[in-house]
N, C-alpha and C. Protein backbone atom coordinates (compact mmCIF):
# COMPACT_ATOMS: atom_id res chain seq x y z
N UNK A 1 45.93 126.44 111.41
CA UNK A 1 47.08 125.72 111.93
C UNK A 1 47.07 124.29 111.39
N UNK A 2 47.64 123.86 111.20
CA UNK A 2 48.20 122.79 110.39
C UNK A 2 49.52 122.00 111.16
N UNK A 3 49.15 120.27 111.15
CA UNK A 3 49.77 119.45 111.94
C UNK A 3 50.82 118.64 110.59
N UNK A 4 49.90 118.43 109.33
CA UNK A 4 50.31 117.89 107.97
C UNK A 4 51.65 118.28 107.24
N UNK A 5 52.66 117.92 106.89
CA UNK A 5 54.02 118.56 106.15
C UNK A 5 53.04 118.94 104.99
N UNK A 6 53.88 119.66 104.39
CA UNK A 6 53.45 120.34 102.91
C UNK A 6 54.28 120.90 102.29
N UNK A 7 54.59 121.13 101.01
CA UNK A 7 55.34 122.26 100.00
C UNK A 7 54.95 123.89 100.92
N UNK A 8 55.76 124.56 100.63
CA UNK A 8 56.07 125.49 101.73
C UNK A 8 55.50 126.65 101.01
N UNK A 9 55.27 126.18 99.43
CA UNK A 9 54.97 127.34 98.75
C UNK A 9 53.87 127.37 98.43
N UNK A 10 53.22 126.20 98.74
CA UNK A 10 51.17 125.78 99.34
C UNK A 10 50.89 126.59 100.32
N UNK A 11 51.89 127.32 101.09
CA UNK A 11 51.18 128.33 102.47
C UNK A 11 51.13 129.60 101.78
N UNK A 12 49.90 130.16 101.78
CA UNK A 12 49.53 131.39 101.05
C UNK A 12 50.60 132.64 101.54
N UNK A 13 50.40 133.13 101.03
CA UNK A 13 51.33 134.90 101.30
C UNK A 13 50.45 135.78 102.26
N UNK A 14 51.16 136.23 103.51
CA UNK A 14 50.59 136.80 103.84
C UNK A 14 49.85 137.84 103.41
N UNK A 15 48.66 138.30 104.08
CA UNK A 15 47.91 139.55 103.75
C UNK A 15 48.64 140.45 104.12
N UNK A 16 49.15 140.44 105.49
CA UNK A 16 50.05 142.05 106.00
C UNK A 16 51.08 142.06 105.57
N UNK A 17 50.98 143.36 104.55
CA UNK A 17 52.46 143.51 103.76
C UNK A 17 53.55 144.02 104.49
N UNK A 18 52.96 144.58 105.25
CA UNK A 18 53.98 145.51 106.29
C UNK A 18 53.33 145.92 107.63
N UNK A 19 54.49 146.24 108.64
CA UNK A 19 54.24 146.75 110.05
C UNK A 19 54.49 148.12 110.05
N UNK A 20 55.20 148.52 108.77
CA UNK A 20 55.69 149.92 108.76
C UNK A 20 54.89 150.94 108.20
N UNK A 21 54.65 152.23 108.95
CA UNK A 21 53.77 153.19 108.98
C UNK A 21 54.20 153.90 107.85
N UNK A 22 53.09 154.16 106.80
CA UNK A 22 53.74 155.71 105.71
C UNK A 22 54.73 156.47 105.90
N UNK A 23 56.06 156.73 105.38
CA UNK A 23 55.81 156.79 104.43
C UNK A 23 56.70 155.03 103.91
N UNK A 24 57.29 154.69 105.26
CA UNK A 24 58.22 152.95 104.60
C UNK A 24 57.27 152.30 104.24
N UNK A 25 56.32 151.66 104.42
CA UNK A 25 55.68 150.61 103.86
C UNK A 25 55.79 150.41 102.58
N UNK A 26 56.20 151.49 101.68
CA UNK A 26 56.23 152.01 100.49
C UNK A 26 57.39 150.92 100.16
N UNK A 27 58.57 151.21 100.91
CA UNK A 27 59.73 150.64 101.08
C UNK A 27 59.87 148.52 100.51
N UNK A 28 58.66 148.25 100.89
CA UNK A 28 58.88 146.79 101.11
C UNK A 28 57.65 146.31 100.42
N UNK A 29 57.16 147.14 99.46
CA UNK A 29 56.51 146.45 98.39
C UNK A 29 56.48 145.29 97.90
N UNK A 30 57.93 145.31 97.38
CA UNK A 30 58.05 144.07 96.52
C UNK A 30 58.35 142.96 97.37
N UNK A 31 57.96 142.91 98.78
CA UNK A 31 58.34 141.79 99.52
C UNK A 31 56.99 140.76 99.73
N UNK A 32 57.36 139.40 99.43
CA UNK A 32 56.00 138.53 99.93
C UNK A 32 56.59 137.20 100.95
N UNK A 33 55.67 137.69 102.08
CA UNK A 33 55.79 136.21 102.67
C UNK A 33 55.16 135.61 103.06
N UNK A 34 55.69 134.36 103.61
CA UNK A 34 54.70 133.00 103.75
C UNK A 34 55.11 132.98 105.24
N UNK A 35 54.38 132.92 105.86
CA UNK A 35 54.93 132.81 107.65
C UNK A 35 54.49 131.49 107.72
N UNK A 36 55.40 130.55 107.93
CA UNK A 36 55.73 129.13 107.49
C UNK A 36 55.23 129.08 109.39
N UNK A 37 56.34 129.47 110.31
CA UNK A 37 56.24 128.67 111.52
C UNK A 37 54.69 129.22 112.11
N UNK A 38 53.95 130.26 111.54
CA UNK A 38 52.88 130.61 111.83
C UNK A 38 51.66 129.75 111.40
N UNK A 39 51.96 129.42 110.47
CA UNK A 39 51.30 128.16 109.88
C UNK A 39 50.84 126.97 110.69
N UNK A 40 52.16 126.39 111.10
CA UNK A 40 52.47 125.46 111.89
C UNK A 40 52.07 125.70 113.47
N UNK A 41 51.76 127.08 113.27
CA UNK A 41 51.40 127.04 115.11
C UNK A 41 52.21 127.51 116.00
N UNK A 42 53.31 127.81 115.55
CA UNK A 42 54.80 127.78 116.28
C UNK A 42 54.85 128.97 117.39
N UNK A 43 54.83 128.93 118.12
CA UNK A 43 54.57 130.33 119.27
C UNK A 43 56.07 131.13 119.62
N UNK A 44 56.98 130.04 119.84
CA UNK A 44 58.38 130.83 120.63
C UNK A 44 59.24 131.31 119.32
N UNK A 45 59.14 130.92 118.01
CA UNK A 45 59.96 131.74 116.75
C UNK A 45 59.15 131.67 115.92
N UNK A 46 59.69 132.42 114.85
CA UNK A 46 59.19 132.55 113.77
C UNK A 46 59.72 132.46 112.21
N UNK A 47 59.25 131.23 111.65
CA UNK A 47 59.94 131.29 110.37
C UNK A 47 59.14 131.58 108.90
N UNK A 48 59.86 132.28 108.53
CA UNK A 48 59.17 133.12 107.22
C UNK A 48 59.93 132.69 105.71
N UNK A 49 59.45 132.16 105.02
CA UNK A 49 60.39 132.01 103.36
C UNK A 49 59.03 133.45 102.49
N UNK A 50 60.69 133.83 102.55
CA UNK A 50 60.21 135.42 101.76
C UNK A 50 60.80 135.42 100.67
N UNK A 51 60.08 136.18 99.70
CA UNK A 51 60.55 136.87 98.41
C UNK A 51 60.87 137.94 98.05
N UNK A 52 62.10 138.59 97.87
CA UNK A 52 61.83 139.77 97.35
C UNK A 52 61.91 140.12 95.66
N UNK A 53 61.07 140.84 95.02
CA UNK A 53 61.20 141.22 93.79
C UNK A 53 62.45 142.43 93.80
N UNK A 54 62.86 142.39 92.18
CA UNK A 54 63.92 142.74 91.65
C UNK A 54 63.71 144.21 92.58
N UNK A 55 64.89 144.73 92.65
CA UNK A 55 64.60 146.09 93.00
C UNK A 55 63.84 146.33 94.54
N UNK A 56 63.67 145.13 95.37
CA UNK A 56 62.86 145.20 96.74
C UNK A 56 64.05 144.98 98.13
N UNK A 57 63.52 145.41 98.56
CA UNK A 57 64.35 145.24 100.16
C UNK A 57 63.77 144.78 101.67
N UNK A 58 64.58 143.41 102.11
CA UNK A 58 63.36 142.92 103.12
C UNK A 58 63.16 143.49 104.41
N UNK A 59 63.79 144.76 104.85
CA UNK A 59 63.01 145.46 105.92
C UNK A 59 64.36 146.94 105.66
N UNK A 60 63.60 147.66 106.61
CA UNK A 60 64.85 149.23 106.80
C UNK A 60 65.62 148.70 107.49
N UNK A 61 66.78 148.88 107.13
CA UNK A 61 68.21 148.88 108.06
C UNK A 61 67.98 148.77 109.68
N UNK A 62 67.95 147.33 109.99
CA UNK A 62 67.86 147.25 111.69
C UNK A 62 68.51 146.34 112.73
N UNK A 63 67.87 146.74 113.80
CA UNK A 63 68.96 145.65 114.41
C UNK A 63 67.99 145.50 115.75
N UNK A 64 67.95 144.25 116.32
CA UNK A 64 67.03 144.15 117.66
C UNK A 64 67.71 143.94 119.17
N UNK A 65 67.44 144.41 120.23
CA UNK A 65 67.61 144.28 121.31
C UNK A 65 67.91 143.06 122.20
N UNK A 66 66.51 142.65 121.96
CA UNK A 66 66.80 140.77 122.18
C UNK A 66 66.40 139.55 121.33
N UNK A 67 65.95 140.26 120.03
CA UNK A 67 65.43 138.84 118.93
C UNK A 67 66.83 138.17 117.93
N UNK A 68 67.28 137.48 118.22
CA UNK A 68 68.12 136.59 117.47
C UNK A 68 67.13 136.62 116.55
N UNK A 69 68.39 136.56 114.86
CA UNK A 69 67.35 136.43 113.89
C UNK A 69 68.72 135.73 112.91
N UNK A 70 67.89 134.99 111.61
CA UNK A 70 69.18 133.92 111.02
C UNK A 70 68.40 134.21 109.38
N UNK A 71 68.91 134.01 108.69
CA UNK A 71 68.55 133.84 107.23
C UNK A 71 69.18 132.82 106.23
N UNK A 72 68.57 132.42 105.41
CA UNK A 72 69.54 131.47 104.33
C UNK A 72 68.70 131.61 103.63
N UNK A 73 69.51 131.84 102.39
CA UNK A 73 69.35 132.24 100.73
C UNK A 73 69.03 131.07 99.97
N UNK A 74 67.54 130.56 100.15
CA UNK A 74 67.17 129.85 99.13
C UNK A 74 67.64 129.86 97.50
N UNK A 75 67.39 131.08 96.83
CA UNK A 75 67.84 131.06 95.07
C UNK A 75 67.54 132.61 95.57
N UNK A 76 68.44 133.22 94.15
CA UNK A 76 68.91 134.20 93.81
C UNK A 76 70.32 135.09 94.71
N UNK A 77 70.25 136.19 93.92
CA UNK A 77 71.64 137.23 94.71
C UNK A 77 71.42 138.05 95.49
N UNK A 78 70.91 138.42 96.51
CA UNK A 78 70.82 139.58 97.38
C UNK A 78 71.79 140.04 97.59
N UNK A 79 72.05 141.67 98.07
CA UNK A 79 73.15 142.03 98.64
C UNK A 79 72.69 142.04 100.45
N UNK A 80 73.48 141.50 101.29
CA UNK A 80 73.22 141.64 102.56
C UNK A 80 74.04 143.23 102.84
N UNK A 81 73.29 144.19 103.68
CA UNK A 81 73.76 145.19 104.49
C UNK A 81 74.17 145.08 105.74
N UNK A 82 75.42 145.24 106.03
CA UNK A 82 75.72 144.48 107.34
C UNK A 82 76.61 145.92 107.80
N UNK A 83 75.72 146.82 109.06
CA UNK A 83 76.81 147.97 109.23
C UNK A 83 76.97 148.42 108.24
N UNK A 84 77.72 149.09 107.99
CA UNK A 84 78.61 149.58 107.41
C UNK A 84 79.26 148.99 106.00
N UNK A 85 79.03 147.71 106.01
CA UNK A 85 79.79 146.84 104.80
C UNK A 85 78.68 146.32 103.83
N UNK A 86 79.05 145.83 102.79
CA UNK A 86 78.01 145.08 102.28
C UNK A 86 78.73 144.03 101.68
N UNK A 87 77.84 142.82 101.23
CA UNK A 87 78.32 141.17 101.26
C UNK A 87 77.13 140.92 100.13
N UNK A 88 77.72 140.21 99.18
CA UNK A 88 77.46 139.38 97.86
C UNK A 88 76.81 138.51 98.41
N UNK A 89 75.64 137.87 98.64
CA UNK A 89 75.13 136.59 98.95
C UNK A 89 74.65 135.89 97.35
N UNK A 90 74.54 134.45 97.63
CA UNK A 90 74.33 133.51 96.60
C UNK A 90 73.54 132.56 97.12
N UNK A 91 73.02 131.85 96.33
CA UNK A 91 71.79 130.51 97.00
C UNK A 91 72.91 129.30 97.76
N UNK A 92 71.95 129.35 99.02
CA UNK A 92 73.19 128.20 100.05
C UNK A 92 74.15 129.30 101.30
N UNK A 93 74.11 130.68 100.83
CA UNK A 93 74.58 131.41 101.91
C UNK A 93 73.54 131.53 103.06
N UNK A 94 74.17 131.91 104.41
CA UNK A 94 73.47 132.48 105.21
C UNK A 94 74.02 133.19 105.98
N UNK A 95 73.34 133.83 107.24
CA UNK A 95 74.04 134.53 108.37
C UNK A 95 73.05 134.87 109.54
N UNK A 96 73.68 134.81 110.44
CA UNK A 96 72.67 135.16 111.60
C UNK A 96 73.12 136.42 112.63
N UNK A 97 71.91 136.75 112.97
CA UNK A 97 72.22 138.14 113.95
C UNK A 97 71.97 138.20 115.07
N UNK A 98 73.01 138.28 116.45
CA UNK A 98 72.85 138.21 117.59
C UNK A 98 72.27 139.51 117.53
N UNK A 99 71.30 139.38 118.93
CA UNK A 99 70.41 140.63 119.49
C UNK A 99 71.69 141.38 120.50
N UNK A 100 71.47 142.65 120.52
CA UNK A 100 71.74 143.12 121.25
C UNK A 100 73.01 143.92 120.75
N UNK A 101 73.97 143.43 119.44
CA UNK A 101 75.23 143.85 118.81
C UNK A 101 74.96 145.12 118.54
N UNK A 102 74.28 145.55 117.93
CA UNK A 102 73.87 147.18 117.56
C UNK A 102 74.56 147.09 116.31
N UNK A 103 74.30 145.68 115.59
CA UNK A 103 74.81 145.85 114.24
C UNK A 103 73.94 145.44 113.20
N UNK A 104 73.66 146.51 112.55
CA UNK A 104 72.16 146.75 111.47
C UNK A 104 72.13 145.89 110.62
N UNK A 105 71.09 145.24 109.90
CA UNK A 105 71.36 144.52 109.05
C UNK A 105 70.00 145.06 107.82
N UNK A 106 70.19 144.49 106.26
CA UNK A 106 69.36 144.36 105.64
C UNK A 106 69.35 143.59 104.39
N UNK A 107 68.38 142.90 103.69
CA UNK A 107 68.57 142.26 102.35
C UNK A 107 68.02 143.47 101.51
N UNK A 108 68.91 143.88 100.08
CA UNK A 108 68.71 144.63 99.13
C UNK A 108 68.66 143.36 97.79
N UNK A 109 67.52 143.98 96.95
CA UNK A 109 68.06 142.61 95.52
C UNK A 109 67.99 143.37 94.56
N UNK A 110 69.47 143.52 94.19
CA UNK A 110 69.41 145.07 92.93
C UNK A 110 69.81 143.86 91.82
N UNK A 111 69.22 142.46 91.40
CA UNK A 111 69.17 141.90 90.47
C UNK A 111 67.94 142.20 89.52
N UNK A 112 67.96 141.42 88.90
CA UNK A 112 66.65 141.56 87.87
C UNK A 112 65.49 140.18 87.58
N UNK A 113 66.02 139.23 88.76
CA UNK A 113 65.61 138.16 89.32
C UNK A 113 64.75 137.55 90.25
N UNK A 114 63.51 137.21 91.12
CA UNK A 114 63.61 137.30 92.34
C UNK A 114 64.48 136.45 93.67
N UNK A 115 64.32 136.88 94.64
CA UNK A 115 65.33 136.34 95.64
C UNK A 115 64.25 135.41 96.99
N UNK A 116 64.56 134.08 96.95
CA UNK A 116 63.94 133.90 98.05
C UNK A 116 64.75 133.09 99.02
N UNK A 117 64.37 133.34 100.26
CA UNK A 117 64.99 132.95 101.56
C UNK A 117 64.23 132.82 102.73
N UNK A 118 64.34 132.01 103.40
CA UNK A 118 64.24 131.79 105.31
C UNK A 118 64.89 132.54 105.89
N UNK A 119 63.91 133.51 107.01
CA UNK A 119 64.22 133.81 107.92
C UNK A 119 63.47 133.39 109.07
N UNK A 120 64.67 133.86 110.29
CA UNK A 120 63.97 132.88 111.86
C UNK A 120 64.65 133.78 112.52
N UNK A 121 63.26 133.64 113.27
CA UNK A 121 63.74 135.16 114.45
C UNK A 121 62.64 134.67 115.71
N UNK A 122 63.73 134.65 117.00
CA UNK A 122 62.48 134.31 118.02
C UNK A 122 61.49 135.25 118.14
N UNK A 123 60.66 134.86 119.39
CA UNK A 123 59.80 135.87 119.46
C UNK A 123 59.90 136.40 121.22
N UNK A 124 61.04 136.86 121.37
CA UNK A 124 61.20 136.94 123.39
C UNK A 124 60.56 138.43 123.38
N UNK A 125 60.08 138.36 124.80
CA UNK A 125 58.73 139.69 124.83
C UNK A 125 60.22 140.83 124.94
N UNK A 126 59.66 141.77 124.76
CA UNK A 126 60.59 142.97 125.26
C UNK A 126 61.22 143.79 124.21
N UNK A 127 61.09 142.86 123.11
CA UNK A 127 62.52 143.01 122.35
C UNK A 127 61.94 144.22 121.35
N UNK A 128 62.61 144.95 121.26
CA UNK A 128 62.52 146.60 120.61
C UNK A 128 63.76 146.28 119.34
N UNK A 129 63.46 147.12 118.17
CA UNK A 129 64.06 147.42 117.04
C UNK A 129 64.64 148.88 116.40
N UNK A 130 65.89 149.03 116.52
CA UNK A 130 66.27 150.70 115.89
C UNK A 130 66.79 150.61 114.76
N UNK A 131 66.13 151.67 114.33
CA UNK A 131 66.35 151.84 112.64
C UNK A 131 67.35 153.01 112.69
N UNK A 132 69.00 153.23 112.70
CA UNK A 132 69.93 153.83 112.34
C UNK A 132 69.55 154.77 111.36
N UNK A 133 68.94 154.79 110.11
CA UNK A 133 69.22 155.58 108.74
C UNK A 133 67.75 156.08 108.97
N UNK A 134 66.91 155.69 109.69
CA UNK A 134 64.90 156.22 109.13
C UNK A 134 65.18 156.69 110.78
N UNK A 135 63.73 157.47 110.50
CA UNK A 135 62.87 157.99 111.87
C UNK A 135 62.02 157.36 112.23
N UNK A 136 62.23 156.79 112.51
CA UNK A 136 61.40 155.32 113.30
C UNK A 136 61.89 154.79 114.75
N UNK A 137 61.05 154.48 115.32
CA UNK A 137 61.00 154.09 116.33
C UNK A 137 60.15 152.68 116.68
N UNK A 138 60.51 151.48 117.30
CA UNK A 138 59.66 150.48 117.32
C UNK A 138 59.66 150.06 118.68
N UNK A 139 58.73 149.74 119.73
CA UNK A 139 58.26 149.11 120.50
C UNK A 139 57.23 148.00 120.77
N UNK A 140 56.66 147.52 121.57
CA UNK A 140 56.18 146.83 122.21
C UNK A 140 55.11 147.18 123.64
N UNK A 141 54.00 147.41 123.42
CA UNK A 141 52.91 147.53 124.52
C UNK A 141 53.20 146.47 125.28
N UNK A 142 52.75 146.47 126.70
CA UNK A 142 52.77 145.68 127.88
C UNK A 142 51.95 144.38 127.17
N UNK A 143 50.96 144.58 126.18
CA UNK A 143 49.93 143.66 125.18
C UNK A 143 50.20 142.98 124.32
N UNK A 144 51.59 143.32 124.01
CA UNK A 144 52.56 142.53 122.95
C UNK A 144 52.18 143.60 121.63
N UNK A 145 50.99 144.59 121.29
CA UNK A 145 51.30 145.07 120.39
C UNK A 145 52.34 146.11 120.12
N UNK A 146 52.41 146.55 118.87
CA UNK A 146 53.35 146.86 118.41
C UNK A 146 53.03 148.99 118.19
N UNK A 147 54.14 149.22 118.65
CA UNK A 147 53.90 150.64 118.68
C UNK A 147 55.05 151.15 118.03
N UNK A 148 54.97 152.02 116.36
CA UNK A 148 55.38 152.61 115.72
C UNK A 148 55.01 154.02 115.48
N UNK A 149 56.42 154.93 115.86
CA UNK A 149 56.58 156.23 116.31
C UNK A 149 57.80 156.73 115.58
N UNK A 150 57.67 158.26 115.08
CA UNK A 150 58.56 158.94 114.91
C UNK A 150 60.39 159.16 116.35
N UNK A 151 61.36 159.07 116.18
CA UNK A 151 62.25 158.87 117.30
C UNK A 151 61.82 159.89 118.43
N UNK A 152 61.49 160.81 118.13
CA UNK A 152 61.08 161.97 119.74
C UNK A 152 59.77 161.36 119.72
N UNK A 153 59.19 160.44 119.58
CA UNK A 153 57.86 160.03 120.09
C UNK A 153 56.44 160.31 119.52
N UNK A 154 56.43 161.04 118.32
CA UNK A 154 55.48 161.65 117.56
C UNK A 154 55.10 160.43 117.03
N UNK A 155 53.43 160.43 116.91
CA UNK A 155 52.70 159.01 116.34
C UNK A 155 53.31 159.38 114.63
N UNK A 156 52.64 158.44 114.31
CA UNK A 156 52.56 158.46 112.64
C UNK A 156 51.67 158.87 111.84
């Protein structure tokens, strides 16, 4: 934890590439991040400047219950997945996602570039995630950990 400002790109990349069980993890390869507000100590949100490589995507199609979550497009083109639609982003765009809408979101980067951006997402206990298009299931133990399950409840 760290009290000192710094270049943001001095905070190492995380080790955990993913929360997602075989066979997605596969999915988010090309993603690296720096958990910036983790750095800093930050307990009630969380801010992350992520990368994705050409051809990478920064999570499966989702949407959360009660975590507000926001992004802005440092450099490059992502396509944002929003529902049903999809949206051209450029460096200087952003958008944020109320909890609870039941409206999916995802970054795709079908450039040949990489893409990096901030995201911020609180951290309120409770808050569960559904993945529309995968068989996944995400919760929350009474412990705060994290319990990933097939949708009828089958482990992984």
């Amino acid at each position: 934890m760290s009290t000192l400002p710094l270049a943001a790109l001095e905070i190492p990349v995380s080790t955990r590439k993913s929360i997602y069980p075989p066979p997605f993890a596969a999915l988010v390869e090309g993603r690296l991040k720096r958990r910036l507000g983790d750095h800093f100590g930050l307990a009630n949100f969380g801010v992350n400047l992520t990368e994705l490589a050409p051809g990478a995507i920064s999570a499966l199609l989702h949407h959360h219950t009660l975590q507000d979550e926001f992004i802005y497009i440092v450099a490059g083109d992502p396509v944002l997945l929003l529902g049903e639609k999809e949206h051209q982003l450029r460096s200087g765009d952003c958008c944020g996602f109320k909890a609870g809408n039941g409206l999916a979101h995802q970054l795709v980067n079908r450039t040949n570039r990489p893409v990096l951006y901030l995201e911020i997402g609180d951290r309120t206990p409770g808050d569960t995630a559904a993945y529309p298009r995968d068989d996944l299931a995400f919760d929350k133990s009474p412990d705060g950990s994290l319990i990933l399950t097939h949708k009828d409840g089958r482990p992984y």
